[in-house]
Protein backbone atom coordinates (compact mmCIF):
# COMPACT_ATOMS: atom_id res chain seq x y z
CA UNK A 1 -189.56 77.50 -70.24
CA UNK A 2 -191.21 74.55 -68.52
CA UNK A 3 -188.08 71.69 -68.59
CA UNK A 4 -187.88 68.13 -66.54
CA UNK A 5 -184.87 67.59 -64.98
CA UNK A 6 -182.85 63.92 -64.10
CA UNK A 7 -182.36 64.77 -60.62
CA UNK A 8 -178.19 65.29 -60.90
CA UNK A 9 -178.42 68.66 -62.97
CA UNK A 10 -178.99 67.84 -66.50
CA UNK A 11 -181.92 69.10 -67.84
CA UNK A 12 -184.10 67.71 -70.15
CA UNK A 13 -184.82 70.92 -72.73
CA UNK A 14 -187.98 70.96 -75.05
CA UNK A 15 -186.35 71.22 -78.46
CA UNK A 16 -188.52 73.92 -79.45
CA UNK A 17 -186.22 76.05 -77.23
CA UNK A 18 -183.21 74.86 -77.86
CA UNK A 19 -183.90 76.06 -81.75
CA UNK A 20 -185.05 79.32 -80.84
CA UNK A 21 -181.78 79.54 -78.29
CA UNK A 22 -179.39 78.08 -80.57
CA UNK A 23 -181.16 78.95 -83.90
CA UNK A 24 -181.17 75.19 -85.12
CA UNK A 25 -183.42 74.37 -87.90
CA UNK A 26 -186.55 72.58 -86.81
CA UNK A 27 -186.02 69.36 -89.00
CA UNK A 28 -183.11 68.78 -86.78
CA UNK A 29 -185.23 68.09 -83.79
CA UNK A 30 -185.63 64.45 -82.89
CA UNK A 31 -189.45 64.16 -83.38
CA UNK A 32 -189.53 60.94 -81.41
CA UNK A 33 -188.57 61.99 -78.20
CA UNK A 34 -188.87 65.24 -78.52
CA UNK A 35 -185.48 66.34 -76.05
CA UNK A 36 -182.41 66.56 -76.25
CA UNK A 37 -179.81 65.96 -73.37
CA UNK A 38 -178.28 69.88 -72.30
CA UNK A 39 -176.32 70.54 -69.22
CA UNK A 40 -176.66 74.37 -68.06
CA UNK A 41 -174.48 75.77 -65.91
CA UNK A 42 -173.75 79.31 -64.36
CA UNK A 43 -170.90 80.19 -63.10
CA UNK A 44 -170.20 83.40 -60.94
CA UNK A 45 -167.72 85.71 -62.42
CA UNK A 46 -164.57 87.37 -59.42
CA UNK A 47 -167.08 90.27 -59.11
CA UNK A 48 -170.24 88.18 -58.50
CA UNK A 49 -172.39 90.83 -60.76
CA UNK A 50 -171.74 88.42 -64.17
CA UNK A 51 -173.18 85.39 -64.59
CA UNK A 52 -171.55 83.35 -67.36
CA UNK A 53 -174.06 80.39 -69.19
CA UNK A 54 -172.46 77.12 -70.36
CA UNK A 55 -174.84 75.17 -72.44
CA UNK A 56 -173.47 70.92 -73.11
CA UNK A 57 -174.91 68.81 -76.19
CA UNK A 58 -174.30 65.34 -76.62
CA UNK A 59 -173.45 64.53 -73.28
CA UNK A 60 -174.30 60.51 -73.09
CA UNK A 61 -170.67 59.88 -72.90
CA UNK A 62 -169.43 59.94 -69.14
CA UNK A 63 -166.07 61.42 -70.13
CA UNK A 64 -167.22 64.23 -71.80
CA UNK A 65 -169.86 66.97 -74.03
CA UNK A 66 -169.27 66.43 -77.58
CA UNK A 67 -170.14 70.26 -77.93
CA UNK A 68 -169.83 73.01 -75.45
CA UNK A 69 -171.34 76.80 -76.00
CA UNK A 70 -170.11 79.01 -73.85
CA UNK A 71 -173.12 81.96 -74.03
CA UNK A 72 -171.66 85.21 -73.04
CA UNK A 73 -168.57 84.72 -75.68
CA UNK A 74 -170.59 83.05 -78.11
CA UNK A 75 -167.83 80.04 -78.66
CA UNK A 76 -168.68 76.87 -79.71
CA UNK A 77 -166.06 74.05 -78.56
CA UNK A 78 -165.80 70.88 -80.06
CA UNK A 79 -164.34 67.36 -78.14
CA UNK A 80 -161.96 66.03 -80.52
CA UNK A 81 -163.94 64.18 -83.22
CA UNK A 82 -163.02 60.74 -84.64
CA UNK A 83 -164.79 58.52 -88.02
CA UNK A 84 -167.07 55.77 -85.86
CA UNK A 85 -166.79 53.30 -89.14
CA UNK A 86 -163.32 54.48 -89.46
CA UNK A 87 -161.97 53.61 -93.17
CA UNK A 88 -158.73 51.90 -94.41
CA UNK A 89 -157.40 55.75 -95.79
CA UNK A 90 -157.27 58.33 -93.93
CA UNK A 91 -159.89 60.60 -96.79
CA UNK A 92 -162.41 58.18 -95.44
CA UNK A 93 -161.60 58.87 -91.84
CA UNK A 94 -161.52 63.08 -92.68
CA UNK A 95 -164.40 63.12 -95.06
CA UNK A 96 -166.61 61.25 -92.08
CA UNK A 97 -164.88 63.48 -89.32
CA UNK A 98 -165.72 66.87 -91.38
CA UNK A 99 -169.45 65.50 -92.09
CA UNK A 100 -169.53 64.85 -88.00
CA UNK A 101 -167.86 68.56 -87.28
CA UNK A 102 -170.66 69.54 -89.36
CA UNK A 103 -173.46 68.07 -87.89
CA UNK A 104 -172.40 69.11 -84.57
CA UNK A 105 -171.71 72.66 -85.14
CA UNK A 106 -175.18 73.10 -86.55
CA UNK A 107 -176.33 71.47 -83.51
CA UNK A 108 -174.92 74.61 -81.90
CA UNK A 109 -176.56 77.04 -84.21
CA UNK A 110 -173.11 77.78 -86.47
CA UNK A 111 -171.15 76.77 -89.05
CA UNK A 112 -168.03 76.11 -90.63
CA UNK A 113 -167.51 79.74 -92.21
CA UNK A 114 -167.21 80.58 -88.17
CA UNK A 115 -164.51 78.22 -87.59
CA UNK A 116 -161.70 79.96 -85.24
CA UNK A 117 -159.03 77.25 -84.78
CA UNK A 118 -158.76 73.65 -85.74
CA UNK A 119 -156.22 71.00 -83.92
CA UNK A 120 -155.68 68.22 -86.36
CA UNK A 121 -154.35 64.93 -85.18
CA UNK A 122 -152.33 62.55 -87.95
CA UNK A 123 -151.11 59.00 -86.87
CA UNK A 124 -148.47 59.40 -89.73
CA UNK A 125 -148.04 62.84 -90.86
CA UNK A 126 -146.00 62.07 -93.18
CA UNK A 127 -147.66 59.32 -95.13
CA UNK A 128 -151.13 60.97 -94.49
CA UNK A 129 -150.68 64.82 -94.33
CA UNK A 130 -151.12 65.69 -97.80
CA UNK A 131 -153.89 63.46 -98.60
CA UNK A 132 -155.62 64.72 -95.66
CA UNK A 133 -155.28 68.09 -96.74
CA UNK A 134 -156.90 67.58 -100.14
CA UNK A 135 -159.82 66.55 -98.13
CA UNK A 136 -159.75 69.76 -95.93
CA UNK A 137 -159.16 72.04 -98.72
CA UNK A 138 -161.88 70.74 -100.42
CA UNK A 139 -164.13 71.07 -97.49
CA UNK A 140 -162.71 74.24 -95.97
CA UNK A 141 -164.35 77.56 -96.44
CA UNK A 142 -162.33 79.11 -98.84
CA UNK A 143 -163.09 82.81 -97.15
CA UNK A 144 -163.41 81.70 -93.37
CA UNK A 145 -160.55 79.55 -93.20
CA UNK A 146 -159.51 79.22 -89.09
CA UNK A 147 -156.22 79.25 -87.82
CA UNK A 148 -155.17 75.38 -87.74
CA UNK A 149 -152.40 72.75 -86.37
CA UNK A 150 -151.64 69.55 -87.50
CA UNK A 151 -149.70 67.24 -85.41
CA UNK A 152 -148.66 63.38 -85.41
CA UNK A 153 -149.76 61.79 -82.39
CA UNK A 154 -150.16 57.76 -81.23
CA UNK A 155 -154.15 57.33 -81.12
CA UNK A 156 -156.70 55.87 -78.80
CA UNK A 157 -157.58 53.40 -80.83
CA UNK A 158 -155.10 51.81 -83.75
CA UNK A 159 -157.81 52.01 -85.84
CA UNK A 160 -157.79 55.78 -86.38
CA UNK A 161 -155.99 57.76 -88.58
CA UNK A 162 -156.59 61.64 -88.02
CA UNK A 163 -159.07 63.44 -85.11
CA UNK A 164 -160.09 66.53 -85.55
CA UNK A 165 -160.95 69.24 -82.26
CA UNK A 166 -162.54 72.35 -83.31
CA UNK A 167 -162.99 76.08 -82.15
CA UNK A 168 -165.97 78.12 -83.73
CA UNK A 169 -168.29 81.46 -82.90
CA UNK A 170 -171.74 81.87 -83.14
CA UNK A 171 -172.43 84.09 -85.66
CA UNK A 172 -173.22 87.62 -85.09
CA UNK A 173 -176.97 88.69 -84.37
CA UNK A 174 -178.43 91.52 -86.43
């Protein structure tokens, strides 16, 4: 695979092979540029003889990847995900935060039937917990639902409501 690089390690991957690597549909390719920002990175298991590839999308921010797939387990790990145009309730702020947990595991090649775990945060669980979860349920995979925590924590921003950090698998090759 012929790829340009920036110089400090990130590589500039052909989209072509990031769909055939990840299995993402080809109408989710950005036609315009034609790349996407990945970071690759191999990393030596104790006995040397492993070698373990880490594969970073969405990594503009210098903080952090907004999703990390970690090859040789096949898990997809999501940065804790918050609504941009966050909303006065907090259904706005989940219904835009499960549309962007979404997007970004089918920018990984899964799904939300391969959810593993879920960390939910609430900035008042308990004026906002149940309507939250009426926007989960609804959303939720009914048969693939992941193990899950929901917590009250103060947030970034005073702004936001509820952020969402998932766990998920790449599904299983036949």
């Amino acid at each position: 695979m012929d790829c340009e690089t920036d110089g400090n390690g990130t590589l500039l991957v052909p989209m072509l092979h990031i769909s055939s690597r990840l299995r993402l549909p080809q109408a989710r390719t950005n036609i315009a540029l034609g790349l996407v920002v990945a970071r690759r990175t191999a990393a030596a298991s104790l006995n040397g003889s492993h070698r373990a590839f880490i594969t970073r999308i969405n990594t503009e921010d210098p903080r952090m990847s907004q999703v990390v797939v970690h090859q040789p387990s096949k898990t997809v790990y999501l940065s804790g995900v918050t609504a941009a145009a966050a909303g006065d309730t907090v259904s706005l702020q989940t219904e835009e935060v499960l549309r962007k947990i979404d997007e970004r595991l089918s920018l990984a090649g899964t799904n939300k039937s391969n959810l593993l775990h879920c960390t939910i945060w609430l900035k008042d669980i308990e004026r906002d917990f149940k309507e939250m979860n009426s926007v989960w349920n609804a959303w939720i995979d009914p048969d693939n639902k992941p193990c899950r925590a929901t917590v009250e924590s103060a947030m970034a921003r005073p702004a936001i409501l509820v952020e969402i950090q998932a766990t998920a698998s790449l599904p299983q090759e036949i």
